[in-house]
C-alpha atoms as a PDB file:
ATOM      1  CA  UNK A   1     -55.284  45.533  39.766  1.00  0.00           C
ATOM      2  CA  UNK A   2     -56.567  44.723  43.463  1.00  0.00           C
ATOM      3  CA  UNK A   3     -54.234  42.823  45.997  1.00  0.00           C
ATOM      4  CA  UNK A   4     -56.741  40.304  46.013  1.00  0.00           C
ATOM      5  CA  UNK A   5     -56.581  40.299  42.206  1.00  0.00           C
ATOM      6  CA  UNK A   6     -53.270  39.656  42.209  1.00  0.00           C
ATOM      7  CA  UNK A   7     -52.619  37.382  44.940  1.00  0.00           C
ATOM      8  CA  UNK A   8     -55.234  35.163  42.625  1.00  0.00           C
ATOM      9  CA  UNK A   9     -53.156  36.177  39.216  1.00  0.00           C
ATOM     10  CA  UNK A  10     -50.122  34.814  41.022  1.00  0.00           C
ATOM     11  CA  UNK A  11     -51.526  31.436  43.076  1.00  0.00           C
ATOM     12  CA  UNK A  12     -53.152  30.598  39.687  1.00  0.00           C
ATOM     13  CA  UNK A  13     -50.296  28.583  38.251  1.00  0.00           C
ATOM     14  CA  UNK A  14     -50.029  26.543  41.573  1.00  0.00           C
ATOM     15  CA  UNK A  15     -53.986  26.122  42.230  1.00  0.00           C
ATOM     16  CA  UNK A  16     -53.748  24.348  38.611  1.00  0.00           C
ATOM     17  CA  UNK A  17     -50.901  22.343  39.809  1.00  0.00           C
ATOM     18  CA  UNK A  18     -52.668  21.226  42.757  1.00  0.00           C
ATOM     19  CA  UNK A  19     -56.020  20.577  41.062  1.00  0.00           C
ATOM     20  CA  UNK A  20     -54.429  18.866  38.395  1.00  0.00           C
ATOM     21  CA  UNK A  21     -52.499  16.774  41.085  1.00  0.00           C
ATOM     22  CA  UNK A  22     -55.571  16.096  42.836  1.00  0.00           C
ATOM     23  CA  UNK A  23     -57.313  14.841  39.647  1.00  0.00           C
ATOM     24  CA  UNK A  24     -54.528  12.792  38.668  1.00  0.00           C
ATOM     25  CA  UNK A  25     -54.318  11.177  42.196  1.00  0.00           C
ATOM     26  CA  UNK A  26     -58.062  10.588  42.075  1.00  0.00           C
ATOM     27  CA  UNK A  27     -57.658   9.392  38.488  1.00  0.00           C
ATOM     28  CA  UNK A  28     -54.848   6.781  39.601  1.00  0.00           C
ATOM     29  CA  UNK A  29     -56.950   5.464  42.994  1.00  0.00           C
ATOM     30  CA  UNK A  30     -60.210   4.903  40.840  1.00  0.00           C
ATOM     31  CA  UNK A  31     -58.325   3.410  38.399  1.00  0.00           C
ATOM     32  CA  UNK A  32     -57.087   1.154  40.900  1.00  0.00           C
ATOM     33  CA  UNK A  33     -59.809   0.287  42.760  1.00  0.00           C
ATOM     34  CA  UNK A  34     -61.569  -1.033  39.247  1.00  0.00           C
ATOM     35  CA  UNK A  35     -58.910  -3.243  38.691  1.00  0.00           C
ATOM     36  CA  UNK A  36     -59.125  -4.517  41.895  1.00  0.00           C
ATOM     37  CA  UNK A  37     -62.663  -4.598  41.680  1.00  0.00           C
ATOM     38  CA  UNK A  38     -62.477  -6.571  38.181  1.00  0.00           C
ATOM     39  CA  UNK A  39     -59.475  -8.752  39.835  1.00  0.00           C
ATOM     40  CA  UNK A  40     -61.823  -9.537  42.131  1.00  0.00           C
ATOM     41  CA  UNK A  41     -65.033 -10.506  39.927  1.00  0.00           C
ATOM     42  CA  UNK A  42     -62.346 -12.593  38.072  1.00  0.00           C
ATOM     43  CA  UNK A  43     -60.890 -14.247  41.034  1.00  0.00           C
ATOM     44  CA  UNK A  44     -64.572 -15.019  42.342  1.00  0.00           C
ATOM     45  CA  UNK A  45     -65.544 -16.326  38.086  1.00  0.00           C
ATOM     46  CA  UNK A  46     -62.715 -18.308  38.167  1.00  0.00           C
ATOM     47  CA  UNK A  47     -63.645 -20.013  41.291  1.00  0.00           C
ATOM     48  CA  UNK A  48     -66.676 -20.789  40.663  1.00  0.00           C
ATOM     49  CA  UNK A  49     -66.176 -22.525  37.082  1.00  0.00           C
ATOM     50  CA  UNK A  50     -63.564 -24.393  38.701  1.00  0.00           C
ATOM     51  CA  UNK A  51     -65.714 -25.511  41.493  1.00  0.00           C
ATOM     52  CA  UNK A  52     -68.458 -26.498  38.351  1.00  0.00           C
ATOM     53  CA  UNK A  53     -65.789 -28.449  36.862  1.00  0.00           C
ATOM     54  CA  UNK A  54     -64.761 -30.125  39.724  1.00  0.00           C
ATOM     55  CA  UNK A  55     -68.109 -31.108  40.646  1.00  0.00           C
ATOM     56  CA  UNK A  56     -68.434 -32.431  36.960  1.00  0.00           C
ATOM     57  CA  UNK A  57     -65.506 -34.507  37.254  1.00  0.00           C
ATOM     58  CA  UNK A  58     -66.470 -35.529  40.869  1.00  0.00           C
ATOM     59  CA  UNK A  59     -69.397 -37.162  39.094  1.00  0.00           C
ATOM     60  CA  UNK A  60     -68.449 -39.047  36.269  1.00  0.00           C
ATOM     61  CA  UNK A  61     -64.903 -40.564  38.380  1.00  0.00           C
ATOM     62  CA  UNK A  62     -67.769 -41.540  40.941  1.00  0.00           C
ATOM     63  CA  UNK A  63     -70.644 -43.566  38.465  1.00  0.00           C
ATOM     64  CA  UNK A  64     -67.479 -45.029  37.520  1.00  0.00           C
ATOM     65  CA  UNK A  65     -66.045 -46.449  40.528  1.00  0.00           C
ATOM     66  CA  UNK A  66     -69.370 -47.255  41.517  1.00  0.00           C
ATOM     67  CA  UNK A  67     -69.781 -49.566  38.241  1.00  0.00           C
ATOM     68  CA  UNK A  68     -66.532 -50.830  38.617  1.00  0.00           C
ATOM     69  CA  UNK A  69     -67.428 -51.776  42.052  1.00  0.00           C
ATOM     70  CA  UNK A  70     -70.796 -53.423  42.123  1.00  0.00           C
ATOM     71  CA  UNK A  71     -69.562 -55.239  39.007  1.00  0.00           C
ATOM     72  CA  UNK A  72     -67.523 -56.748  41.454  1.00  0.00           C
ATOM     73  CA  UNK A  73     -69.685 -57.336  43.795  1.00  0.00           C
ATOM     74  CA  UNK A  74     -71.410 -59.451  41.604  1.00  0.00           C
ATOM     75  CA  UNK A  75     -68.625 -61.816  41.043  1.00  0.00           C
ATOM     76  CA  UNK A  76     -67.884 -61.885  44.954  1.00  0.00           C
ATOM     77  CA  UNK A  77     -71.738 -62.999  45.668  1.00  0.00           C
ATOM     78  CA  UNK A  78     -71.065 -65.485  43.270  1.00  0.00           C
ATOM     79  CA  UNK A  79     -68.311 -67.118  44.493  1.00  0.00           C
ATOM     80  CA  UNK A  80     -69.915 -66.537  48.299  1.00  0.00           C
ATOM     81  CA  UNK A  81     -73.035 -68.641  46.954  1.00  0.00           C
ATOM     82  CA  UNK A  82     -70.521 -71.106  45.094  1.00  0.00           C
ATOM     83  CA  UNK A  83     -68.742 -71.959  48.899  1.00  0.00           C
ATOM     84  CA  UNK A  84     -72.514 -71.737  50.371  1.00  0.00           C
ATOM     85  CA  UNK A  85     -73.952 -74.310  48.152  1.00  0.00           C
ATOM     86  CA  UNK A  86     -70.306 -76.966  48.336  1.00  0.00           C
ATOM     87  CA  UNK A  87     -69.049 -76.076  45.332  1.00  0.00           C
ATOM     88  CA  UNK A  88     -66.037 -74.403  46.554  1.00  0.00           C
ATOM     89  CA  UNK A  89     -63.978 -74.308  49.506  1.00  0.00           C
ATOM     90  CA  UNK A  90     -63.781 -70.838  51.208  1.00  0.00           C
ATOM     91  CA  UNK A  91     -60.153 -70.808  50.501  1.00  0.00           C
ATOM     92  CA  UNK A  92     -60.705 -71.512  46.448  1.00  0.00           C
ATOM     93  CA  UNK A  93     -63.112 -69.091  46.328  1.00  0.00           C
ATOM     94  CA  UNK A  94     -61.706 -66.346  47.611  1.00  0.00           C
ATOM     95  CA  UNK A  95     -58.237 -66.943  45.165  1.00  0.00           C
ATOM     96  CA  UNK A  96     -60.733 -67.456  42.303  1.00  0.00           C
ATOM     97  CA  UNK A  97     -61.405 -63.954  43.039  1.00  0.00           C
ATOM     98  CA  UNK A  98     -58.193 -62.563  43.692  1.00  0.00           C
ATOM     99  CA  UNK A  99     -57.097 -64.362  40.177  1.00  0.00           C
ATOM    100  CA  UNK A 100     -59.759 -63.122  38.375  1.00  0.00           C
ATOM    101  CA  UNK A 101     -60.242 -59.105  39.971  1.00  0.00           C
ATOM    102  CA  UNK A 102     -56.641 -59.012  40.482  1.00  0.00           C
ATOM    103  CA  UNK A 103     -55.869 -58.628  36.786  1.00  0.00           C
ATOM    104  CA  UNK A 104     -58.368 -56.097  36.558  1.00  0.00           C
ATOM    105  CA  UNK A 105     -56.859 -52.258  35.516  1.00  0.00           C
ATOM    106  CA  UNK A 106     -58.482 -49.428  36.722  1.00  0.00           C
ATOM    107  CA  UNK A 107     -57.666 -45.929  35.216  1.00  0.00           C
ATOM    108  CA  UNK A 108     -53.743 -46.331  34.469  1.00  0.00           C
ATOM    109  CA  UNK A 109     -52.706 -46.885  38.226  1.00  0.00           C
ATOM    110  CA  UNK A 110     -55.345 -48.399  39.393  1.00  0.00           C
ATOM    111  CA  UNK A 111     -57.307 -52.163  41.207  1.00  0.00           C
ATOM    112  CA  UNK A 112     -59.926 -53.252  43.343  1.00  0.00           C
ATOM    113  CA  UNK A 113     -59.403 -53.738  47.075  1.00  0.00           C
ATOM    114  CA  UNK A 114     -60.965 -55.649  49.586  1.00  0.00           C
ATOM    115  CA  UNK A 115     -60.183 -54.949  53.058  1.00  0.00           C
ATOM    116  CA  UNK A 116     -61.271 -57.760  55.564  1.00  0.00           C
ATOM    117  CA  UNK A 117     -61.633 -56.924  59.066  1.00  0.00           C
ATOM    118  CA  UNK A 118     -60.737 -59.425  61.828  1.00  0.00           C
ATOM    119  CA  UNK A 119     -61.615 -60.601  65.257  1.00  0.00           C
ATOM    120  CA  UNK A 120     -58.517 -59.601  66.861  1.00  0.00           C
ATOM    121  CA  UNK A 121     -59.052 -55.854  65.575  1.00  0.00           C
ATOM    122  CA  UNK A 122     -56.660 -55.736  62.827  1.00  0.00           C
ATOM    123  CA  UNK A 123     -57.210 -55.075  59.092  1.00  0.00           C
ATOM    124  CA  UNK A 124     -55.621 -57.059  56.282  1.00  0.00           C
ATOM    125  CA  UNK A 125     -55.980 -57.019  52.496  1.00  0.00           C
ATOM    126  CA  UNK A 126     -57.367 -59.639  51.601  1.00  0.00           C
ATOM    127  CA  UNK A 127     -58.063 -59.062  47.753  1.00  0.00           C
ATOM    128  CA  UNK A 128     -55.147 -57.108  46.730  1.00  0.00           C
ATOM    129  CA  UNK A 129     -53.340 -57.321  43.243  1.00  0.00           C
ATOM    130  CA  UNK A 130     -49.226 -56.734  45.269  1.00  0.00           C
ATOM    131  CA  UNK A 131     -49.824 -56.509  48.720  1.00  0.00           C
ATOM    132  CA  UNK A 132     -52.498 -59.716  49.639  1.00  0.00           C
ATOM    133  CA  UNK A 133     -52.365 -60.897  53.402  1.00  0.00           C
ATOM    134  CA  UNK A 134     -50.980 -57.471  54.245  1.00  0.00           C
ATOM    135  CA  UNK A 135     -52.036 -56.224  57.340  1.00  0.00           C
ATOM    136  CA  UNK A 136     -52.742 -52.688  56.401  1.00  0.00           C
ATOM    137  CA  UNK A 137     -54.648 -51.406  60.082  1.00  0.00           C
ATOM    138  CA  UNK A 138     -52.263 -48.515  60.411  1.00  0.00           C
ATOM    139  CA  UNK A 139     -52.138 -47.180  56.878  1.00  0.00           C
ATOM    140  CA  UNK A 140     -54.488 -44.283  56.387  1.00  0.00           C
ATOM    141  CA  UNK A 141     -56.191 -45.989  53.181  1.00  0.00           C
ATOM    142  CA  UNK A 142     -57.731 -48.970  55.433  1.00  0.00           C
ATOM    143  CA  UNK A 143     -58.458 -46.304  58.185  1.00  0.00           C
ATOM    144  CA  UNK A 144     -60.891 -44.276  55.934  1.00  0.00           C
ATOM    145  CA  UNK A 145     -62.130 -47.443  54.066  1.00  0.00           C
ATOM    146  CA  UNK A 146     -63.086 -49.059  57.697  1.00  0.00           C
ATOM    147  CA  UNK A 147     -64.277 -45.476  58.994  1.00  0.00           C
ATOM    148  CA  UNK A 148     -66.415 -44.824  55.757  1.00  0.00           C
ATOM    149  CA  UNK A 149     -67.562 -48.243  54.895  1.00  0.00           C
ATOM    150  CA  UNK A 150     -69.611 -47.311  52.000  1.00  0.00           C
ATOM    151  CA  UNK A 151     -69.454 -44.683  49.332  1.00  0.00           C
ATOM    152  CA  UNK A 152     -67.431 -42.451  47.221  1.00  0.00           C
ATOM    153  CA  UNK A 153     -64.081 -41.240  48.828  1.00  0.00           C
ATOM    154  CA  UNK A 154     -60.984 -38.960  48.238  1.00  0.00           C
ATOM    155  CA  UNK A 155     -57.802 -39.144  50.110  1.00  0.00           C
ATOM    156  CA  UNK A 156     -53.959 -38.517  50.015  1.00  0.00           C
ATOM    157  CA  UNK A 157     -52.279 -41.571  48.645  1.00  0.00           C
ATOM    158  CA  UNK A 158     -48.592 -42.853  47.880  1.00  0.00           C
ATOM    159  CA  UNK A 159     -48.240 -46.019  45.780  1.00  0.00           C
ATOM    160  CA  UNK A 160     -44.904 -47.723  46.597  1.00  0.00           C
ATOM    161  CA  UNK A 161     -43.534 -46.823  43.148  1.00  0.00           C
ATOM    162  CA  UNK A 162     -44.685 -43.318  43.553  1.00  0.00           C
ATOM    163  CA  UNK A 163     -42.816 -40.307  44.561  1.00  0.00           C
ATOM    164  CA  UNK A 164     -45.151 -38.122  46.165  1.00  0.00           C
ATOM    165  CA  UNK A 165     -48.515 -38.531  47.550  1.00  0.00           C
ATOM    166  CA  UNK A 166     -50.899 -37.841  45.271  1.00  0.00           C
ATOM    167  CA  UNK A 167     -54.789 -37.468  45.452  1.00  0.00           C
ATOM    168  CA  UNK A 168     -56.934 -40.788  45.081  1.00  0.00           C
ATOM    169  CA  UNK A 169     -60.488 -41.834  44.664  1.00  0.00           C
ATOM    170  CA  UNK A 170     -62.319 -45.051  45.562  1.00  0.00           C
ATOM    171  CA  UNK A 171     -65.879 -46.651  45.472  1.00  0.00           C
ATOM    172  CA  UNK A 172     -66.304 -48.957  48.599  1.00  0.00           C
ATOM    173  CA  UNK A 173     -69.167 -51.167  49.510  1.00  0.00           C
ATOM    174  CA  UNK A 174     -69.658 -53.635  52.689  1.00  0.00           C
ATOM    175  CA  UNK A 175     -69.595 -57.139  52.279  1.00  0.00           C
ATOM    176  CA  UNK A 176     -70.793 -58.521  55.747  1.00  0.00           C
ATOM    177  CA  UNK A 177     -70.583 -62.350  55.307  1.00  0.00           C
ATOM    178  CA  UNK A 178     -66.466 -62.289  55.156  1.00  0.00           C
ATOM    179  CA  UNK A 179     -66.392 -58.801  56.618  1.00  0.00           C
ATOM    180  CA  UNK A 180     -65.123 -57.424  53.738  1.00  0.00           C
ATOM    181  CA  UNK A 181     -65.196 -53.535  52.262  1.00  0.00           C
ATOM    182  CA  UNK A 182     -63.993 -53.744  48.757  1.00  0.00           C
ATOM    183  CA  UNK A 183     -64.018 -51.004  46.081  1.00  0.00           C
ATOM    184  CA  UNK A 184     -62.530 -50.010  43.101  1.00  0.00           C
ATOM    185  CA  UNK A 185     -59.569 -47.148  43.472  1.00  0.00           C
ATOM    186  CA  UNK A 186     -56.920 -45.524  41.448  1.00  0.00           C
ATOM    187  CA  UNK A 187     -55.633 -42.170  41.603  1.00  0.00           C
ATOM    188  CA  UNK A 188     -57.985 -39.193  40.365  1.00  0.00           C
ATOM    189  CA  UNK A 189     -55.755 -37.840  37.740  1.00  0.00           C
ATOM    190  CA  UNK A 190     -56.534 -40.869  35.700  1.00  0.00           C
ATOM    191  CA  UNK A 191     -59.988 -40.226  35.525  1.00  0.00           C
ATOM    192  CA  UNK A 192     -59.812 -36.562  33.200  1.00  0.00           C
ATOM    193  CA  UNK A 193     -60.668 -38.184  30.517  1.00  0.00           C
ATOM    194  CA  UNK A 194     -63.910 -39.457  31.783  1.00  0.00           C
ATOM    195  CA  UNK A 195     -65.614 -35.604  31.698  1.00  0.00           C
ATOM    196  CA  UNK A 196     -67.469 -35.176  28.528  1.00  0.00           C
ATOM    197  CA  UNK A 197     -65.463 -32.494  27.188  1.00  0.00           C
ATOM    198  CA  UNK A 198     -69.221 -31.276  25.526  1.00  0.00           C
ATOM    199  CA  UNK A 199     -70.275 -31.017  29.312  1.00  0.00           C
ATOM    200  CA  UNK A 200     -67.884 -28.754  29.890  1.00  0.00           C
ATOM    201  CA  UNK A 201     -68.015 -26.713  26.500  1.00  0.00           C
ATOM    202  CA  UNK A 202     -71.801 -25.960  27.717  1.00  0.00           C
ATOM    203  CA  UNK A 203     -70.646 -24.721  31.272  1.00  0.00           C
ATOM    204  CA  UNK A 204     -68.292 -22.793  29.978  1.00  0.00           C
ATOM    205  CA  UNK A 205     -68.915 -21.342  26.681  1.00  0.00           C
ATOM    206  CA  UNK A 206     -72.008 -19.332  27.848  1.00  0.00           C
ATOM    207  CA  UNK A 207     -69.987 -17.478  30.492  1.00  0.00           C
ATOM    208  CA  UNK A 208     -69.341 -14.360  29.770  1.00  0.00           C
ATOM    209  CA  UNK A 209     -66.631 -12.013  31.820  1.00  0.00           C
ATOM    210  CA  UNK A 210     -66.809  -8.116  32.295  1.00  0.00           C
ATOM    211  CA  UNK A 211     -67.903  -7.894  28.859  1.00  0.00           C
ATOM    212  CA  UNK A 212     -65.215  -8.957  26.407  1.00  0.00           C
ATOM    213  CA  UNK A 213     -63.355 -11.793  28.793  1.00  0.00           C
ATOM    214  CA  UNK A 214     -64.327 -15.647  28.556  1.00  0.00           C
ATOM    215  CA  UNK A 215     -62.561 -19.002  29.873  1.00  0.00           C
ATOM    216  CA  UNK A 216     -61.009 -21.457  27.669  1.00  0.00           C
ATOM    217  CA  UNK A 217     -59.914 -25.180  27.786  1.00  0.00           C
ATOM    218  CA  UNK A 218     -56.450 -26.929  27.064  1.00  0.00           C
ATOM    219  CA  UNK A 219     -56.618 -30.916  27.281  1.00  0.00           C
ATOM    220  CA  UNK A 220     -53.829 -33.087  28.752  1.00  0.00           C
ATOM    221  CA  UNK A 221     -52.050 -32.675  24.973  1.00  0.00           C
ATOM    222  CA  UNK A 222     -52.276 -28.974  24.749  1.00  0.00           C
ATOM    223  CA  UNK A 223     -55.087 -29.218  21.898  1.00  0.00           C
ATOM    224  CA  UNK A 224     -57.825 -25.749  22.692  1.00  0.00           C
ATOM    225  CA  UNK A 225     -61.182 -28.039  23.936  1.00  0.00           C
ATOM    226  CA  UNK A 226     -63.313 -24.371  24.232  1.00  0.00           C
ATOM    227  CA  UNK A 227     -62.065 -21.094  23.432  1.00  0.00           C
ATOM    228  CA  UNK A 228     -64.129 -18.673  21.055  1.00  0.00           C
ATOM    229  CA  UNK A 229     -61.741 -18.418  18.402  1.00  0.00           C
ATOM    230  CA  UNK A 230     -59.291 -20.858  18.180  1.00  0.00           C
ATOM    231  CA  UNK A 231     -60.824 -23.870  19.746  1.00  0.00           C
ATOM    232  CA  UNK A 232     -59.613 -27.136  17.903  1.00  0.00           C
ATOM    233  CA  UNK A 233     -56.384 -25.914  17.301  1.00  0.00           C
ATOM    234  CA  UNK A 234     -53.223 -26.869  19.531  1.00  0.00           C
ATOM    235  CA  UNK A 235     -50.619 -24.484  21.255  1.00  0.00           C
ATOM    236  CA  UNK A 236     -47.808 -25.878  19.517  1.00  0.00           C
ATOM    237  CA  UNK A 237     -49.285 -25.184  15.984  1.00  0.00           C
ATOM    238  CA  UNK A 238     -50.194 -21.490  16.161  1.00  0.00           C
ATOM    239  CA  UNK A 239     -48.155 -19.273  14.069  1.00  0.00           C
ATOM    240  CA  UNK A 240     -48.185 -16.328  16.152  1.00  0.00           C
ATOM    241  CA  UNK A 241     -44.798 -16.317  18.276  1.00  0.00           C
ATOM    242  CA  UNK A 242     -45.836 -13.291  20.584  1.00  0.00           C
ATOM    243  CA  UNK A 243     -49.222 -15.333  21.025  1.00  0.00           C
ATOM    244  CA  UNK A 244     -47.325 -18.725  21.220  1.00  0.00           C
ATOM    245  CA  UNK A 245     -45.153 -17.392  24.000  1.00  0.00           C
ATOM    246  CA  UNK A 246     -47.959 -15.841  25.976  1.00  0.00           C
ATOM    247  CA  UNK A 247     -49.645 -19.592  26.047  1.00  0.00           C
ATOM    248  CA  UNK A 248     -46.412 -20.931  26.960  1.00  0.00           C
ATOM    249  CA  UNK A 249     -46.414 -18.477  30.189  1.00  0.00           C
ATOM    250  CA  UNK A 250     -50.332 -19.068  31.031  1.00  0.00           C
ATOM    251  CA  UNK A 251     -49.827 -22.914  30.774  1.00  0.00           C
ATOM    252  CA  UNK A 252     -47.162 -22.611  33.395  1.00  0.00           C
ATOM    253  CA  UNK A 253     -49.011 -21.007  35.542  1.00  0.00           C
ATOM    254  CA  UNK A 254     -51.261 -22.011  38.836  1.00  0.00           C
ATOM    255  CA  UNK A 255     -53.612 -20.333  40.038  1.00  0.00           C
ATOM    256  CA  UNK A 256     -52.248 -17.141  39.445  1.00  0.00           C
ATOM    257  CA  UNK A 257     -53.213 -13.716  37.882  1.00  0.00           C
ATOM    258  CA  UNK A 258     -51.077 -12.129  34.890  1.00  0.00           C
END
């Protein structure tokens, strides 16, 4: 056998190891960067259904502040036209309205507000259902209202009952003859219910991810609102332990991956 011959015979073994090697190191950084990849199409998926939802719910919370609102408006010209034509004094009117919008509930936290700005630069609350005659010119809720005037609005927001600021949503119009904005507010959470859940069933059912994936829905109550199989059916009822555990773990997530 030739020297060359055998130098080959001999580096054989180790030329396999070292291919092999390579392979399997090429092997495990493909593999790699497809999960990444598909992490990333999922990450970027996710994202944007979320944004669709959000945009949903932005919506329907915002037709229904703004209903709320010039509902209220109504009443307010009403009682403006009442004091214009000697019916009423200013004074009456204005508690006629805080008597009868005061009572009003919006979502489960929520009222309507109307913040009247005065001569001497300050801000007070004039139609308020717990805080009336408050001056309220250094809170950030008159700030935006004043800044914004008109519209829909989010902002951070703390009731005095409330532990921790929370995010909340309001419908605000101008009303010029007692320098009023007024709008209807509560916090956003309270407004879920408000998305047609058959809305989102048609955003979300058609999706289709990397082939076999899909999104699914859990309501407030844990009941499946769109999933392909199961939808209908609530966490707590499934029979499958394994299954019923791996729920448990993605409910308690946030915007994580697993």
């Amino acid at each position: 056998m030739k020297l060359k011959t055998r130098i080959f015979v001999s580096f054989a073994p180790w030329i396999l190891i070292i291919a092999l090697g390579g392979l399997m190191i090429n092997y495990l950084i493909i593999g790699r960067t497809l999960q990444s990849r598909a992490e990333d199409e999922l990450k970027k998926q996710v994202d944007h259904m979320y944004r669709a939802s959000e945009a949903l719910l932005n919506s329907a919370v915002e037709s229904y502040l703004k209903g709320v609102t010039e509902k209220n408006f109504d009443v307010i010209e009403r009682y403006y036209q009442a004091v214009q034509e000697g019916e009423l004094t200013e004074t009456e009117a204005k508690d006629a309205i805080q008597t009868y919008i005061g009572a009003q509930k919006i979502g489960n936290n929520g009222y309507f507000v109307a913040v009247e700005e005065r001569s001497n630069g300050k801000n007070y609350l004039e139609i308020h259902p717990f805080q009336r005659h408050v001056d309220c010119t250094q809170t950030e809720g008159c700030q935006i209202w004043v800044e914004q005037r008109e519209g829909y609005l989010e902002y951070p927001w703390k009731n005095p009952a409330d532990n921790t600021l929370r995010k909340k949503v309001s419908y605000i119009k101008e009303f010029k003859p007692w320098n009023w904005i007024g709008g209807a507010t509560s916090y956003k959470d309270d407004f879920y219910r408000l998305v047609d859940s058959d809305d989102l069933r048609k955003l979300i059912e058609p999706v289709n991810i990397l082939g076999n994936g899909y999104f699914f829905l859990v309501d407030e109550s844990g009941r499946l609102l769109v999933h392909p199989e199961m939808k209908g059916k609530k966490l707590d009822d499934l029979d499958d332990e394994k299954l019923k555990e791996t729920w448990a773990k993605i409910m308690g997530l946030e915007n994580e991956l697993i």
